[in-house]
N, C-alpha and C. Protein backbone atom coordinates (compact mmCIF):
# COMPACT_ATOMS: atom_id res chain seq x y z
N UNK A 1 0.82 -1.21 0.00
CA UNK A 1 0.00 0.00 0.00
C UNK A 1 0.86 1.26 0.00
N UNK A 2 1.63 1.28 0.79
CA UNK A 2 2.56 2.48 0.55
C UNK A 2 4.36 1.61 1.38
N UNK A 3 5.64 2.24 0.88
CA UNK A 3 6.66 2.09 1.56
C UNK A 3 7.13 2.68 2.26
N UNK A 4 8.07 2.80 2.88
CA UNK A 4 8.79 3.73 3.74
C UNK A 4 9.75 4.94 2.58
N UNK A 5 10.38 4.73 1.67
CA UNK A 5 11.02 5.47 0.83
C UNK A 5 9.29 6.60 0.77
N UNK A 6 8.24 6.30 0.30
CA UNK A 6 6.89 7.18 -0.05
C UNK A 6 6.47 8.23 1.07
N UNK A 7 6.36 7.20 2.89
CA UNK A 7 5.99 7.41 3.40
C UNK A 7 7.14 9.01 4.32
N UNK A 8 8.31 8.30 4.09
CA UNK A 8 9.27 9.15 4.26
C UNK A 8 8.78 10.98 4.05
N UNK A 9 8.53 11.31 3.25
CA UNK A 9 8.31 12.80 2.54
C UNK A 9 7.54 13.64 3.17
N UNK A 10 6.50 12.48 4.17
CA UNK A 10 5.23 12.94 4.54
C UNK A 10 5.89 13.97 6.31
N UNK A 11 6.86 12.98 6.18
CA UNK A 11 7.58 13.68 7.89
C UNK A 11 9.11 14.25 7.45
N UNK A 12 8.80 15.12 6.71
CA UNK A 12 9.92 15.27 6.34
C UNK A 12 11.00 16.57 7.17
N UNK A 13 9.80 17.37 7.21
CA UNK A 13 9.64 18.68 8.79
C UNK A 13 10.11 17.82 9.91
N UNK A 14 9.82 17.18 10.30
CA UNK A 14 9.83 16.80 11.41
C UNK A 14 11.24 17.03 12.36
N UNK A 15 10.64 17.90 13.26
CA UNK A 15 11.89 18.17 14.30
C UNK A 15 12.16 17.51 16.10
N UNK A 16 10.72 16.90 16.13
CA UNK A 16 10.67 15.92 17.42
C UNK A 16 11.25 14.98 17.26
N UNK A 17 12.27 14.86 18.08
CA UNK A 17 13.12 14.00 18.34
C UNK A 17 12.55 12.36 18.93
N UNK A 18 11.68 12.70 19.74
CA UNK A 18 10.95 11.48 20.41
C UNK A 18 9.70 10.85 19.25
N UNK A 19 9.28 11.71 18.09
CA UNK A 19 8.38 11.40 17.01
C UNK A 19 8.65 11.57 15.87
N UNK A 20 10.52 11.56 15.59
CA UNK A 20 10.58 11.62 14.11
C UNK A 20 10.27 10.40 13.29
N UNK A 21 10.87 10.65 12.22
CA UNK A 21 10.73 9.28 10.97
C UNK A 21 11.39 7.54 11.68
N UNK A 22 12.46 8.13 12.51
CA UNK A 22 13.04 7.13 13.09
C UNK A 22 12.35 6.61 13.78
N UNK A 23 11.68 7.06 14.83
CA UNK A 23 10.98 6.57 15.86
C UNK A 23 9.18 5.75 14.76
N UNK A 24 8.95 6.29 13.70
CA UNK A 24 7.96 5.57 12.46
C UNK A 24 8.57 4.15 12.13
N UNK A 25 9.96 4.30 11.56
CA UNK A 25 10.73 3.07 11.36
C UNK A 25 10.49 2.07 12.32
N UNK A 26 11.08 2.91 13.57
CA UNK A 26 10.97 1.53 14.59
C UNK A 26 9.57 0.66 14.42
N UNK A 27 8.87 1.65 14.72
CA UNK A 27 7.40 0.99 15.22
C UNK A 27 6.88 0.25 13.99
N UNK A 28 7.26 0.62 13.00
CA UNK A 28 6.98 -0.42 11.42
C UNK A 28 7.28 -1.26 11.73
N UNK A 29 8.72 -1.40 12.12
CA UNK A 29 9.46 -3.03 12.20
C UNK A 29 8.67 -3.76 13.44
N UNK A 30 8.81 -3.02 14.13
CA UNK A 30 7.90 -3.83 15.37
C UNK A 30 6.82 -4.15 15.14
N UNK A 31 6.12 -3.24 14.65
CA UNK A 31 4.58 -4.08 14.18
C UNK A 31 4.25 -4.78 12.92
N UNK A 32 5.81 -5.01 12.15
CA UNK A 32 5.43 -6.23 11.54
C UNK A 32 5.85 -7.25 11.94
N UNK A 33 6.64 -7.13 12.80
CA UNK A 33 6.87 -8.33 13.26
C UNK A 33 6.00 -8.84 14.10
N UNK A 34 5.22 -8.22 15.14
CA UNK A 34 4.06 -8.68 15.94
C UNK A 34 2.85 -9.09 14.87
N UNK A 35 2.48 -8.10 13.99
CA UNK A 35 2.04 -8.93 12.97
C UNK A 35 1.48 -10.44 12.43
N UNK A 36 3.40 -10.79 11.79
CA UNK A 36 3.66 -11.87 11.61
C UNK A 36 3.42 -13.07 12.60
N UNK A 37 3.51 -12.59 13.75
CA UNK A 37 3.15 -13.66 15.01
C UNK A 37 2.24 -13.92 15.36
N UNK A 38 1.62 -12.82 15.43
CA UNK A 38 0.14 -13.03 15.31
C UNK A 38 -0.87 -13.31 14.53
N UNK A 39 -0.12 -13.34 13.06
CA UNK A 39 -1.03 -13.75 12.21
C UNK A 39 -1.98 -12.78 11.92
N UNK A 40 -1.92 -11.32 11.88
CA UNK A 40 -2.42 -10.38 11.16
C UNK A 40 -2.17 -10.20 9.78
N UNK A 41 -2.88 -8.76 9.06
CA UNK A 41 -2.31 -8.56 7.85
C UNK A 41 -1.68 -7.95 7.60
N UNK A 42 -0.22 -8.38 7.39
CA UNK A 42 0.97 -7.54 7.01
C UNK A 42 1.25 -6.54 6.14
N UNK A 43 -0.04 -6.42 5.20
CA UNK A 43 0.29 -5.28 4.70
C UNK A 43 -0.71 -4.02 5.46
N UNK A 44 -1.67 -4.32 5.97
CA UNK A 44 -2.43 -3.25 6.75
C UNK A 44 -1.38 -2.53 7.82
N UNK A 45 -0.96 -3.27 8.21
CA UNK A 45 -0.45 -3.17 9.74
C UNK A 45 1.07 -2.00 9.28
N UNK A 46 1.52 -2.51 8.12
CA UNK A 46 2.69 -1.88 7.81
C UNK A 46 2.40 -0.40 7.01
N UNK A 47 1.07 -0.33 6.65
CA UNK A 47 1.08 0.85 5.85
C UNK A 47 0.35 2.16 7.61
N UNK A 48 -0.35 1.04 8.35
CA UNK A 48 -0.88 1.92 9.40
C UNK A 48 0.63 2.25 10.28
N UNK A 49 1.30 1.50 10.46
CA UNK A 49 2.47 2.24 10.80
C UNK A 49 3.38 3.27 10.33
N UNK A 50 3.47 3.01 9.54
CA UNK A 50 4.34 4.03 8.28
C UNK A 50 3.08 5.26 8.81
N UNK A 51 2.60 5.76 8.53
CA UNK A 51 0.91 6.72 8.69
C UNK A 51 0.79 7.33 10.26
N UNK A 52 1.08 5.95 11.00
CA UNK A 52 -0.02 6.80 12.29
C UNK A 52 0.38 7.53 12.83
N UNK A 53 1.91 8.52 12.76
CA UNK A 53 1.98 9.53 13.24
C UNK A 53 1.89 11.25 12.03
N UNK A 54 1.42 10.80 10.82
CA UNK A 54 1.50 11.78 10.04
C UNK A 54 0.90 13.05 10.22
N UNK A 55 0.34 13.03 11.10
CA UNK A 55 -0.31 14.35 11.34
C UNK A 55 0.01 14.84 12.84
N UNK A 56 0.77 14.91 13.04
CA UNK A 56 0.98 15.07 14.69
C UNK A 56 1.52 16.51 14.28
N UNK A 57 1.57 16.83 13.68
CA UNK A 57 2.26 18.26 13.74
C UNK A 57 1.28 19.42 13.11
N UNK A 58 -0.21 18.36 13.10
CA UNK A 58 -0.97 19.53 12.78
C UNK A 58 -1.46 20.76 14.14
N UNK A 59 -1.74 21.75 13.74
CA UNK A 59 -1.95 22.86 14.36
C UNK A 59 -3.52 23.15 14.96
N UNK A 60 -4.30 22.56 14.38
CA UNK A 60 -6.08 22.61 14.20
C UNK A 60 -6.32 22.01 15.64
N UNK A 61 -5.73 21.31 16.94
CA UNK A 61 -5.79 21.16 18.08
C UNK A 61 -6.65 20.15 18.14
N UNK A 62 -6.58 19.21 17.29
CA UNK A 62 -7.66 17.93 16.65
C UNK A 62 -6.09 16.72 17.61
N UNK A 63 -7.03 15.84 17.76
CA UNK A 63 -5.92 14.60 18.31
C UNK A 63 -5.72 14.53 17.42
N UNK A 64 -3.97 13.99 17.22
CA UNK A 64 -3.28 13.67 16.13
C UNK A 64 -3.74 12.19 15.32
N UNK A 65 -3.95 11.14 16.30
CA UNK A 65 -4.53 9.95 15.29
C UNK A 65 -5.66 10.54 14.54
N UNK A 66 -6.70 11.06 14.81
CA UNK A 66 -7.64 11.58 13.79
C UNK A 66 -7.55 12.29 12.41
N UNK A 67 -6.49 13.16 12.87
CA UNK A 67 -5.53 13.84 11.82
C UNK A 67 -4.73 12.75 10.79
N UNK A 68 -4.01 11.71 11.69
CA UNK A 68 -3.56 11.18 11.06
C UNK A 68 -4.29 9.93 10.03
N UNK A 69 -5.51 9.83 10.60
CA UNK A 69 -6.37 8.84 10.00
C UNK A 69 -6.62 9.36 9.13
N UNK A 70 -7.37 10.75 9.04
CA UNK A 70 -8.18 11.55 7.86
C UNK A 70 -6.76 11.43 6.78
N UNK A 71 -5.45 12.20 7.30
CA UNK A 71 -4.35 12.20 5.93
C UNK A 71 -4.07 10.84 4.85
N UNK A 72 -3.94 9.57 5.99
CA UNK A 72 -4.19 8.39 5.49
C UNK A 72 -5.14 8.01 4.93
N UNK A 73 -5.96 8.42 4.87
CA UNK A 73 -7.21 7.77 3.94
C UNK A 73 -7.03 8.49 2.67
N UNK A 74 -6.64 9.68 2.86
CA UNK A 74 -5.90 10.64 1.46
C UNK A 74 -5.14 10.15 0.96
N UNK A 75 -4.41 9.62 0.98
CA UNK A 75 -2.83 8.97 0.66
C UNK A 75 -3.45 7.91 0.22
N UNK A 76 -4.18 6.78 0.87
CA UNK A 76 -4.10 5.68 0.23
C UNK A 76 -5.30 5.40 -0.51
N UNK A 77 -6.38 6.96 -1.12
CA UNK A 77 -7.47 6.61 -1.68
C UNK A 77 -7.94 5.35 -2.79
N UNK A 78 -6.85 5.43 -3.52
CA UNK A 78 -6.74 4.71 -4.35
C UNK A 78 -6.76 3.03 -4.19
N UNK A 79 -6.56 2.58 -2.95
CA UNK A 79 -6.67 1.53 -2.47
C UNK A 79 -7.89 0.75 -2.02
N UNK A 80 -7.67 -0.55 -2.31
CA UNK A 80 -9.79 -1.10 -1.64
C UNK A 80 -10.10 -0.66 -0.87
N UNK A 81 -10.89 -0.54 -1.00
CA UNK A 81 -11.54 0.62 0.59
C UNK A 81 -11.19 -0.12 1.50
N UNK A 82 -11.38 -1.89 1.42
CA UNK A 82 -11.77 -2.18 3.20
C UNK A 82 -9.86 -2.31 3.81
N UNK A 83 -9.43 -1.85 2.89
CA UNK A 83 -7.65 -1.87 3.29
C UNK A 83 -7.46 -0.52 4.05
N UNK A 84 -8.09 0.56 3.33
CA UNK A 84 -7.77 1.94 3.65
C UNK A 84 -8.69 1.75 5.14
N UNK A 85 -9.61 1.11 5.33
CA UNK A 85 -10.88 1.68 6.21
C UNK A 85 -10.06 0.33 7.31
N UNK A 86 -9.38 -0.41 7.59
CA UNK A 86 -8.41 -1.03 8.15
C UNK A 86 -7.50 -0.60 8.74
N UNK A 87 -6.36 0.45 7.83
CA UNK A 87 -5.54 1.42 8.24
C UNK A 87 -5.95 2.27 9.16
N UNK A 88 -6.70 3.14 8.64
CA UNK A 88 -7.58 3.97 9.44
C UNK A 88 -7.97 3.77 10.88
N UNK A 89 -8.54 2.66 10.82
CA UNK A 89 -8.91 2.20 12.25
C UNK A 89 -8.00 1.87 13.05
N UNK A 90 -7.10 1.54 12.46
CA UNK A 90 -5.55 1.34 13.92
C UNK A 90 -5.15 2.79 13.90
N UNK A 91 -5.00 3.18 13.22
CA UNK A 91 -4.22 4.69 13.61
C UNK A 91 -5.11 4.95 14.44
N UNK A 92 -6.63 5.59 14.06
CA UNK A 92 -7.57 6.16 15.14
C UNK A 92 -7.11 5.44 16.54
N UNK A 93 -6.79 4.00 16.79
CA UNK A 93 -6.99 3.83 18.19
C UNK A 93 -5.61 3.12 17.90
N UNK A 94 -4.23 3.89 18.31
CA UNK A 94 -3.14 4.23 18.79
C UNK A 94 -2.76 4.11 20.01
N UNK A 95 -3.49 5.37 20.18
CA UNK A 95 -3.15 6.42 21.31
C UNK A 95 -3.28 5.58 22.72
N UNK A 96 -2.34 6.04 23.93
CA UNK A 96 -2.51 5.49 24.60
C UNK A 96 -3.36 6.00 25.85
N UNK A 97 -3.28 7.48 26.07
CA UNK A 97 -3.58 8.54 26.99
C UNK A 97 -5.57 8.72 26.22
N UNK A 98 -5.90 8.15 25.00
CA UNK A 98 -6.98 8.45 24.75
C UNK A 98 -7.91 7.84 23.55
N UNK A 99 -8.36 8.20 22.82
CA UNK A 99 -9.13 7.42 22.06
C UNK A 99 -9.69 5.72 22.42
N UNK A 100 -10.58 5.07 21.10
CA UNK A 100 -11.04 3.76 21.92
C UNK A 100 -10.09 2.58 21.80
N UNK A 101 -9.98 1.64 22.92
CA UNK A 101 -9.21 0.96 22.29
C UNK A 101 -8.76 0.02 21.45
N UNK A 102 -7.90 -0.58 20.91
CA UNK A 102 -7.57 -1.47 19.56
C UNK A 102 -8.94 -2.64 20.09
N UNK A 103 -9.67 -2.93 18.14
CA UNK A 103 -10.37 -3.98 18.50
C UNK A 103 -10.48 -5.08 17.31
N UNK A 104 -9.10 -4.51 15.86
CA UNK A 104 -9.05 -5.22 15.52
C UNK A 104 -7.05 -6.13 15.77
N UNK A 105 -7.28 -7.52 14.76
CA UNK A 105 -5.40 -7.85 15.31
C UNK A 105 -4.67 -6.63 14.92
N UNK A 106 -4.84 -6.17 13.55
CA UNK A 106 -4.19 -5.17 13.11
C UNK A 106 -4.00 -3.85 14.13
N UNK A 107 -4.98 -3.46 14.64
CA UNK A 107 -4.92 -1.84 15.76
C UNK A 107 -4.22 -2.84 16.78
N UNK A 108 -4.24 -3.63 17.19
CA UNK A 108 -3.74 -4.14 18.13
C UNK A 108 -1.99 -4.35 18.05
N UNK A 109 -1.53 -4.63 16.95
CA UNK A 109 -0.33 -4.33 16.43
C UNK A 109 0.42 -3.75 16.71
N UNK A 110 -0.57 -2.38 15.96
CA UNK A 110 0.24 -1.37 15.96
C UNK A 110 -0.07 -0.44 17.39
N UNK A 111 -1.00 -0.69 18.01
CA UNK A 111 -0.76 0.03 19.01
C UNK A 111 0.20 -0.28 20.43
N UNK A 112 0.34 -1.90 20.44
CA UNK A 112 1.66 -2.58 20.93
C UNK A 112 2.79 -1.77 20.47
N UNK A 113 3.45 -1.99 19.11
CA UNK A 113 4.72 -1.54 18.53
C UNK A 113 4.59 -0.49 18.86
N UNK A 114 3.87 0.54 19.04
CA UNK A 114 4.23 2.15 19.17
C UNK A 114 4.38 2.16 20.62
N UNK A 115 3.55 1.55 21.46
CA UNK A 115 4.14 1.32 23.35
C UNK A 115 5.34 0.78 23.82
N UNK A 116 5.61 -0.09 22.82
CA UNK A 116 6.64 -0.82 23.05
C UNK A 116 8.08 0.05 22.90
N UNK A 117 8.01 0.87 21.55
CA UNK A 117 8.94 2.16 21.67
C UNK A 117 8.95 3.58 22.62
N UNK A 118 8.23 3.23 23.57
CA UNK A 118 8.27 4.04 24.26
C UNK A 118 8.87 3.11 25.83
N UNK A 119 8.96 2.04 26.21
CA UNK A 119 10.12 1.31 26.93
C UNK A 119 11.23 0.56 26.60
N UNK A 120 11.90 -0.13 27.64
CA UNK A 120 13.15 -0.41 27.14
C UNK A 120 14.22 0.86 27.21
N UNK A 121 15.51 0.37 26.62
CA UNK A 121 16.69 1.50 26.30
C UNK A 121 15.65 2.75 25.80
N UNK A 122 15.10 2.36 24.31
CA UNK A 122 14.84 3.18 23.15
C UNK A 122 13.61 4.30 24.04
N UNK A 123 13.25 3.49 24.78
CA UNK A 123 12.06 4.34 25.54
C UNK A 123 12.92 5.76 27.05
N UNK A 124 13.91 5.06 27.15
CA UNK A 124 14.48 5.83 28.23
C UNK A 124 14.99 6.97 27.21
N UNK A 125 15.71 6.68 25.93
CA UNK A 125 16.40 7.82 25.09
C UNK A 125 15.58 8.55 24.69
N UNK A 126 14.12 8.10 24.28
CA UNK A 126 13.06 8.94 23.59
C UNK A 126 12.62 9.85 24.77
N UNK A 127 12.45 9.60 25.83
CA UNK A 127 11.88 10.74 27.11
C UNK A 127 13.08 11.20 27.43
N UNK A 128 14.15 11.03 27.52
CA UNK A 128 15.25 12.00 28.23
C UNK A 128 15.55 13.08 26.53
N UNK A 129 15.60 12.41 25.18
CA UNK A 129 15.47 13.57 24.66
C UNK A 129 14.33 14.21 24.24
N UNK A 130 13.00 14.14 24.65
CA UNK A 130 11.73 15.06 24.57
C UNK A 130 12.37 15.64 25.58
N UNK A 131 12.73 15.56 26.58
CA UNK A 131 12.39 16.34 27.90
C UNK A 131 13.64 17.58 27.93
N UNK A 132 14.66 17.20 26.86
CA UNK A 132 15.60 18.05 26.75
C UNK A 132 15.07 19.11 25.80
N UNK A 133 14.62 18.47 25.12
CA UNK A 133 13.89 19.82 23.73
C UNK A 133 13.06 20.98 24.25
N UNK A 134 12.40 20.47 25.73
CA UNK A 134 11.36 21.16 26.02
C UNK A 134 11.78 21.41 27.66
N UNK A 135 13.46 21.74 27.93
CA UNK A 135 13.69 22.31 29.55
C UNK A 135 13.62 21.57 30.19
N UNK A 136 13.23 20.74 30.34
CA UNK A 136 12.94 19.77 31.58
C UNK A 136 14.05 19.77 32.01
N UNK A 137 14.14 19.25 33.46
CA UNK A 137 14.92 19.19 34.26
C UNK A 137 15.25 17.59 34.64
N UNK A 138 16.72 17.47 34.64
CA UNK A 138 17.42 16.10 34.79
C UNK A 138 16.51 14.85 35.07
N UNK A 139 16.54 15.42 36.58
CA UNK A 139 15.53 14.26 37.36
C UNK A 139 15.05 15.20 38.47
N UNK A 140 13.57 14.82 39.17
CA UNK A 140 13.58 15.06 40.63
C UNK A 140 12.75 14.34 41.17
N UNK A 141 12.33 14.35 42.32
CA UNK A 141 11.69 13.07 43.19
C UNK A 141 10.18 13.18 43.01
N UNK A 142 9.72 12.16 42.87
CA UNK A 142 8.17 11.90 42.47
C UNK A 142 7.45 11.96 43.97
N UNK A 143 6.28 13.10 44.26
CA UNK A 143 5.76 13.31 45.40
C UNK A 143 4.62 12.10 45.22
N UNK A 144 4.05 11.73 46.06
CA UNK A 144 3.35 10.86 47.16
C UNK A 144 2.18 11.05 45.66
N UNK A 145 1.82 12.00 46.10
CA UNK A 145 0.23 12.28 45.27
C UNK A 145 0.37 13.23 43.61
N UNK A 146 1.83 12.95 43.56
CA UNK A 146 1.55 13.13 41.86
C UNK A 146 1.17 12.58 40.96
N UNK A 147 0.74 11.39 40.92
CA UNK A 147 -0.16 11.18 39.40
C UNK A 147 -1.63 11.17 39.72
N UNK A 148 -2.27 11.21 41.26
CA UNK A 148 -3.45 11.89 41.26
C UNK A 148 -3.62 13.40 40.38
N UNK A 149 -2.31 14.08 40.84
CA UNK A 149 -2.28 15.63 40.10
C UNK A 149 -2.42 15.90 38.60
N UNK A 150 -0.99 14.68 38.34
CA UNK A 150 -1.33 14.92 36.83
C UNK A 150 -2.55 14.43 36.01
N UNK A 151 -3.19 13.15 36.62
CA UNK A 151 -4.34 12.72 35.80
C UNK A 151 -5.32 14.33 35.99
N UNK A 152 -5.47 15.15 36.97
CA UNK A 152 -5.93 16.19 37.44
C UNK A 152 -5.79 16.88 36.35
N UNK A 153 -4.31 17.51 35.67
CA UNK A 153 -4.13 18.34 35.58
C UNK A 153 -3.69 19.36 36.12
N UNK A 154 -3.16 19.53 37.39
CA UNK A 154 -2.29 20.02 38.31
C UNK A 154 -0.77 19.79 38.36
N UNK A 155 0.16 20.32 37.42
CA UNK A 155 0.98 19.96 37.81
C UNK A 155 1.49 21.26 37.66
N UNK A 156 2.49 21.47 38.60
CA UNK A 156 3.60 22.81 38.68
C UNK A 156 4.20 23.22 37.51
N UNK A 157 4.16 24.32 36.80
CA UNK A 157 5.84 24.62 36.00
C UNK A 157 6.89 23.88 36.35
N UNK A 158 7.44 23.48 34.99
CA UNK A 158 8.58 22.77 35.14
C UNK A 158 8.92 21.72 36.69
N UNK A 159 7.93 20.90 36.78
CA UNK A 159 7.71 19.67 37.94
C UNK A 159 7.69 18.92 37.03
N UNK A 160 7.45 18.53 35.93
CA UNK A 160 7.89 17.06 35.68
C UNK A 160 9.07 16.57 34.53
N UNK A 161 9.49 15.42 34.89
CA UNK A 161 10.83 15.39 34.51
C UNK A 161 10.60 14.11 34.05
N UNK A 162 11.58 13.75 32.95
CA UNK A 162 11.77 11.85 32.38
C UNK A 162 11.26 10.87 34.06
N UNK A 163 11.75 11.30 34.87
CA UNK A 163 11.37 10.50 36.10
C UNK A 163 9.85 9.99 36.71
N UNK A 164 9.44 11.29 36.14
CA UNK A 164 7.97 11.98 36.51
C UNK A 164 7.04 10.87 35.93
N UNK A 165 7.67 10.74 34.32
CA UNK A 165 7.22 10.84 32.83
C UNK A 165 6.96 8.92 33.02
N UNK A 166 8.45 8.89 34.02
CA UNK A 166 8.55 6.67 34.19
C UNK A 166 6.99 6.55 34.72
N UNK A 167 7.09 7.28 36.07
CA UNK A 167 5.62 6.93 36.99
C UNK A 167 4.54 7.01 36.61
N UNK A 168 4.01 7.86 35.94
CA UNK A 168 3.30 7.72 35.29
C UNK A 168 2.33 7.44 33.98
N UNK A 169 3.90 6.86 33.09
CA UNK A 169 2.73 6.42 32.10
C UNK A 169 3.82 5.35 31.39
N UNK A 170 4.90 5.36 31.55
CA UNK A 170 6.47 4.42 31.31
C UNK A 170 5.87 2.79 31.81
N UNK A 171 6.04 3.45 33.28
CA UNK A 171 6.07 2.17 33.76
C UNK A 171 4.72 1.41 33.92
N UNK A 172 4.00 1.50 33.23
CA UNK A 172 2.05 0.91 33.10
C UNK A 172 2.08 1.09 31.67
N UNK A 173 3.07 0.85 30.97
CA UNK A 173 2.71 0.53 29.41
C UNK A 173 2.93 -1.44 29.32
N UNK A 174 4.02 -1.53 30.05
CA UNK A 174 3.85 -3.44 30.26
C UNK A 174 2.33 -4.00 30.19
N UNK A 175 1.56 -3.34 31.19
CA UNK A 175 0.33 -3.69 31.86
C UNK A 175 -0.58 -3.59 29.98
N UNK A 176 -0.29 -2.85 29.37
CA UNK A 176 -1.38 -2.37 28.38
C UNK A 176 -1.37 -3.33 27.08
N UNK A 177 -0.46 -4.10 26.64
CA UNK A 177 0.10 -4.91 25.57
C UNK A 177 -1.78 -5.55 25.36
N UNK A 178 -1.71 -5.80 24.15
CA UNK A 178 -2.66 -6.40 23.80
C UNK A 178 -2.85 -7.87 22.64
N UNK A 179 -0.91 -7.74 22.81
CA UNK A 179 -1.13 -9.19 22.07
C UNK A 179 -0.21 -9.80 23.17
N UNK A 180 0.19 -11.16 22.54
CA UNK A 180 1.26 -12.20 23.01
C UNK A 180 2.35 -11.71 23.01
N UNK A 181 2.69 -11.86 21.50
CA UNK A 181 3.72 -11.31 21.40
C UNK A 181 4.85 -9.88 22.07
N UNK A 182 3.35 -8.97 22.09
CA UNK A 182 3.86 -8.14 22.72
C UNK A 182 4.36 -8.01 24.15
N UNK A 183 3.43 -8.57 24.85
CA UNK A 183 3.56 -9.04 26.19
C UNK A 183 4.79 -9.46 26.34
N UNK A 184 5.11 -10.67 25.88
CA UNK A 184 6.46 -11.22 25.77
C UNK A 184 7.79 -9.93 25.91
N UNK A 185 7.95 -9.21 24.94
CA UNK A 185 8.58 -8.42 24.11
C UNK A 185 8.83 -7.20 25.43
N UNK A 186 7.51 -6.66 25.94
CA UNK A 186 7.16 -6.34 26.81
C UNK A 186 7.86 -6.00 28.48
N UNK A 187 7.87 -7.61 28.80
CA UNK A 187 8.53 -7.53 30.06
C UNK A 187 9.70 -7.44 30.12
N UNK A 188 10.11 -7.82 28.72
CA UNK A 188 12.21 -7.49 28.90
C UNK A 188 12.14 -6.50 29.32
N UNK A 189 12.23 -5.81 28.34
CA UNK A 189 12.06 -4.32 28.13
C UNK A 189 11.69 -3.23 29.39
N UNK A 190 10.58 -3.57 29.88
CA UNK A 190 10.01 -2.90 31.39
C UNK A 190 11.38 -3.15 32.70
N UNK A 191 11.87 -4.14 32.31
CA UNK A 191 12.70 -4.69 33.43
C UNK A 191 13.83 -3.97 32.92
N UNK A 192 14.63 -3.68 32.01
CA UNK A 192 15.39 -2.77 31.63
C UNK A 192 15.16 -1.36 32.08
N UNK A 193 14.61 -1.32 32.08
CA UNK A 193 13.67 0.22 32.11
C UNK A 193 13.76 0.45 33.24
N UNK A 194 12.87 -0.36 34.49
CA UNK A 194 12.46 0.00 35.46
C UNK A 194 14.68 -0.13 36.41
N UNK A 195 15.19 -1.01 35.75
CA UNK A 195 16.45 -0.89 36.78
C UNK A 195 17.16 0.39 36.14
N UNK A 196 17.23 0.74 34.88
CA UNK A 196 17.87 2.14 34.50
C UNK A 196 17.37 3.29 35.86
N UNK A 197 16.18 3.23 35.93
CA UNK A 197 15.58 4.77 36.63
C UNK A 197 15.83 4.27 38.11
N UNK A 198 15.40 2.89 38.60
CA UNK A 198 16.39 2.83 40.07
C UNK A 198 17.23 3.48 40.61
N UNK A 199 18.47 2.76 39.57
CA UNK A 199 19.88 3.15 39.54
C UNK A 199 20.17 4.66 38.90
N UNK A 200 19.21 5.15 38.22
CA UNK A 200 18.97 7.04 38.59
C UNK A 200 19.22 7.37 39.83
N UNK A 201 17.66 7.06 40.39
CA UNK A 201 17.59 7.73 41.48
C UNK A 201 18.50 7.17 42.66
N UNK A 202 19.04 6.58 42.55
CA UNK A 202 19.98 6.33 43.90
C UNK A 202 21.21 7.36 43.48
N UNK A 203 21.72 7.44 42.29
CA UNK A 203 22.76 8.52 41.89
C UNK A 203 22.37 9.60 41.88
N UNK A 204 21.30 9.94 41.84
CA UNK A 204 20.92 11.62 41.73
C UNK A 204 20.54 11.64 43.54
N UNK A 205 19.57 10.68 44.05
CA UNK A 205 20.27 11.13 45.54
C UNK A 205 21.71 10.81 46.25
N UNK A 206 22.55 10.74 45.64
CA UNK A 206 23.99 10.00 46.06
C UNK A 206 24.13 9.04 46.92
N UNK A 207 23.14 8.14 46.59
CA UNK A 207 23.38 6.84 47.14
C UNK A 207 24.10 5.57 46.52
N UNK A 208 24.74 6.27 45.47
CA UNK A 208 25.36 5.34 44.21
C UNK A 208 26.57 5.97 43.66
């Protein structure tokens, strides 16, 4: 339906570091390979990846999967509908903070592979460089009742940090997997993760 050389052009702006083309790549490969394991359709799954972040840089204050669904259905008009109207539906339900969730193998895929790049190594590099683009501060200690705040919407100027960023939504992406495969894939990864920011915080309080 479409390649990565095609899909390439579409992010070509792109200056987020934590959502460029690279971070598209990854999640392609990952969700064809979950895919393949699962016995989805490999070409849906690979063109909704390549796609589901194409619109994130729109301005219209629309969630970006929606954006990105509507651009994708542009792009791949030309295609059987029930392929395009396939695509579509995993991008729409992506997201992890919102929209409904994955209910076919395909959304399910891809909404694994895109969580999955957000733990592990690749997940610690992607939040320590968002958080650099945008000031954040190193590390600091996670209070008692901060993710009551942030689900709130209460959070201080410049209070949250990659640390902040583990507690609340890092470390409960394991919990969210919606295939096997992913699951699997999953707990390495979390366990990587979760001893990196340990062994943070014992060095940033100098206990290490």
């Amino acid at each position: 339906m479409i390649d990565p050389d095609d899909a390439r052009r579409y992010y070509a702006d792109r200056r987020d570091p934590a959502h460029d083309f690279d971070h598209v790549l990854r999640v392609t490969e990952m969700a064809v390979r979950l895919a393949r394991a699962e016995g989805a359709d490999v070409e849906v799954v690979r063109a909704a990846a390549l796609l589901h972040d194409v619109g994130r840089d729109d301005a219209s204050g629309r969630d970006h999967a929606e954006v990105s669904a509507d651009v994708a259905r542009r792009i791949l008009e030309s295609h059987p509908p029930e392929k395009v109207e396939a695509v579509t539906q995993a991008i729409l339900q992506h997201r992890f903070r919102s929209g409904p969730r994955p209910d076919s193998l395909e959304a399910r895929c891809l909404f694994d592979a895109d969580k999955l790049d957000s733990i592990g190594a690749i997940g610690v590099a992607r939040a320590f460089a968002f958080a650099g683009s945008i000031g954040q501060r190193l590390w600091d200690e996670v209070t008692p009742d901060y993710a009551d705040r942030f689900a709130r919407g209460d959070v201080r100027p410049g209070e949250h940090t990659s640390h902040h960023e583990y507690v609340v939504k890092l470390s409960r992406l394991r919990e969210r997997m919606t295939t096997r495969a992913g699951r699997a894939i999953a707990e390495e990864r979390h366990a990587a993760m979760a001893a990196f920011f340990e062994r943070l915080a014992r060095e940033a309080r100098g206990e290490a």
